[in-house]
C-alpha atoms as a PDB file:
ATOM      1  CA  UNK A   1     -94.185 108.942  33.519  1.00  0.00           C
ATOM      2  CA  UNK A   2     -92.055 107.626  36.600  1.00  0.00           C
ATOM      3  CA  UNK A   3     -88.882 105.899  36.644  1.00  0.00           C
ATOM      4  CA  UNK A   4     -89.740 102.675  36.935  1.00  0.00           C
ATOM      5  CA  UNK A   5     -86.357 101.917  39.250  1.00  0.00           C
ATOM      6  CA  UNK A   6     -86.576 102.743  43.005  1.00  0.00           C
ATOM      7  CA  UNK A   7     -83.498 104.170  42.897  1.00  0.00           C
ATOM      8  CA  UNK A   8     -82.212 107.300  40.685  1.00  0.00           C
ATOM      9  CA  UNK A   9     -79.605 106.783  37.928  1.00  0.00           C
ATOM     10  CA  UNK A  10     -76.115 108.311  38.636  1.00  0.00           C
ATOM     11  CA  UNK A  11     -73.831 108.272  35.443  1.00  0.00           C
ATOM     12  CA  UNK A  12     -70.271 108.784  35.606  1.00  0.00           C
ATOM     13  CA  UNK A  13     -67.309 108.556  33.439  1.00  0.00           C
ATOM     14  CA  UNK A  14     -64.072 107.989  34.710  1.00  0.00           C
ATOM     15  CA  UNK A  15     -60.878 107.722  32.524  1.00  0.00           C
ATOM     16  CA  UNK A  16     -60.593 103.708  30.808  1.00  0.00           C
ATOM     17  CA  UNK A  17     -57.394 103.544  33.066  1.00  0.00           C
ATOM     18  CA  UNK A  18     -58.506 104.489  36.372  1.00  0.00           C
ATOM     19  CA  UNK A  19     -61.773 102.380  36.050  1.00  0.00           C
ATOM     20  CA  UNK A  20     -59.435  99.502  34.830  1.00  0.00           C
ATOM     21  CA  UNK A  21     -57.243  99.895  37.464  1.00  0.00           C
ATOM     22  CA  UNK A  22     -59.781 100.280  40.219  1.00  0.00           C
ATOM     23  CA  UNK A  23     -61.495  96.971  39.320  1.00  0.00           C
ATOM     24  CA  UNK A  24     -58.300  94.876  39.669  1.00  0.00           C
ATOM     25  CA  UNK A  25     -57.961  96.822  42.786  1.00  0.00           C
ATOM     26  CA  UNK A  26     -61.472  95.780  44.230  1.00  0.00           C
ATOM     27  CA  UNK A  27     -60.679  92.503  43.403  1.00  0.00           C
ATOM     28  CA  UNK A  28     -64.466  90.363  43.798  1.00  0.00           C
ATOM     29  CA  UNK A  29     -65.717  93.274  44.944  1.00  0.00           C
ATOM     30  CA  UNK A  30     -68.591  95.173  42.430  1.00  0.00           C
ATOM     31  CA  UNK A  31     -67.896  98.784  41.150  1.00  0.00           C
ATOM     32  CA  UNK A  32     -71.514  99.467  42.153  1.00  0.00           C
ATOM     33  CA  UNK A  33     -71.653  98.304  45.751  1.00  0.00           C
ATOM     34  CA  UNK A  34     -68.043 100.436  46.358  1.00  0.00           C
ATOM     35  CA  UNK A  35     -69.805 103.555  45.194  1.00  0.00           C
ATOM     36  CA  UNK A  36     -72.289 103.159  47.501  1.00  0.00           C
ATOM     37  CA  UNK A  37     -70.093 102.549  50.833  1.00  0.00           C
ATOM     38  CA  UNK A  38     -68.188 105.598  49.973  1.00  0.00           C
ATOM     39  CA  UNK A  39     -71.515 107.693  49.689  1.00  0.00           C
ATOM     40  CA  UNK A  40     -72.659 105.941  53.076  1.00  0.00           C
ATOM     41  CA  UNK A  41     -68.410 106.866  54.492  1.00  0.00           C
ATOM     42  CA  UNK A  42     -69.350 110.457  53.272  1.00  0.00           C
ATOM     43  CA  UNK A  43     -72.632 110.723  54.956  1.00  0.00           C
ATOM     44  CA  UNK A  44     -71.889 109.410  57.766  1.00  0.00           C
ATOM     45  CA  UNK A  45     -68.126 111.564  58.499  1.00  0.00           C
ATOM     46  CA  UNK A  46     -68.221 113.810  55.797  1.00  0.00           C
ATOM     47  CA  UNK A  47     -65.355 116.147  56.792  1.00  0.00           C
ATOM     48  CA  UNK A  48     -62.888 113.227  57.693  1.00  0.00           C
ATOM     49  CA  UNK A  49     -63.997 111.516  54.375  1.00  0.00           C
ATOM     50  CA  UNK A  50     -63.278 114.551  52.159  1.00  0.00           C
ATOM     51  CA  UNK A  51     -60.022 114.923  53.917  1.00  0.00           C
ATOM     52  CA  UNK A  52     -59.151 111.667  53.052  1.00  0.00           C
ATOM     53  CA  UNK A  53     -59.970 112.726  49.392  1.00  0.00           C
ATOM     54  CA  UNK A  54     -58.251 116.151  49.278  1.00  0.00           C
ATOM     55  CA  UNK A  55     -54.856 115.004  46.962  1.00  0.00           C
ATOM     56  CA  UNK A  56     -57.010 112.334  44.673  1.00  0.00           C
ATOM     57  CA  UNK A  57     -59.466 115.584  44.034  1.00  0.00           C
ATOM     58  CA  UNK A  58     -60.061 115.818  40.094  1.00  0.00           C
ATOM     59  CA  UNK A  59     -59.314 119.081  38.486  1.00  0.00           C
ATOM     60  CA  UNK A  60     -63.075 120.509  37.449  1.00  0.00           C
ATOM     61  CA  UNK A  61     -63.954 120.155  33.738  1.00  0.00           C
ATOM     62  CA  UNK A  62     -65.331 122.661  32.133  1.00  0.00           C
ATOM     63  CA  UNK A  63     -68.747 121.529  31.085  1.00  0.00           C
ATOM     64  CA  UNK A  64     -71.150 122.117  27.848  1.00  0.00           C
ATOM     65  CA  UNK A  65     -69.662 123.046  24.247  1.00  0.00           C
ATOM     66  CA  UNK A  66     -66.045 124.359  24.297  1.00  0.00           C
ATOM     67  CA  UNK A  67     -66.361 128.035  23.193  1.00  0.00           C
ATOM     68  CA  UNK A  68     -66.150 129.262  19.407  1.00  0.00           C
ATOM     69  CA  UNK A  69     -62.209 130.535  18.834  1.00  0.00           C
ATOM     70  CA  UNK A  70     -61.966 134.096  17.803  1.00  0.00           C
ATOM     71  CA  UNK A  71     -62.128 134.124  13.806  1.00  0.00           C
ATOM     72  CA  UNK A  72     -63.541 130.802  14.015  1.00  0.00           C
ATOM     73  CA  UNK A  73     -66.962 130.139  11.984  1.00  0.00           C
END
């Protein structure tokens, strides 16, 4: 069965604080339409966008289960 959204679903999950804090800073603004200009900024100047991005860059987290600690059960 088909989505029955035109769209696909993103999910992300930002730290409380920087979600907090980046609400007061869009002010009226919605969360939803912001992530969409910045994927329309990327497309349409990628390099110049990810430059712009280089020192707010999160470090990568490793994903799945954490591994089992030698002598662990």
């Amino acid at each position: 069965m088909s989505s029955q959204h035109r769209d696909p679903a993103m999910t992300v999950r930002p730290p409380a604080a920087l979600k907090a804090a980046a609400e007061t800073a869009l002010g009226d603004r919605e969360m939803r339409a912001f992530v969409v200009a910045c994927l329309a900024a990327l497309v349409a100047d990628p390099d110049r966008f990810l430059a712009q991005l280089d020192e707010h860059w999160p470090e990568e987290k490793p994903r799945g289960r954490p591994r089992r600690t030698p002598g662990g059960p």
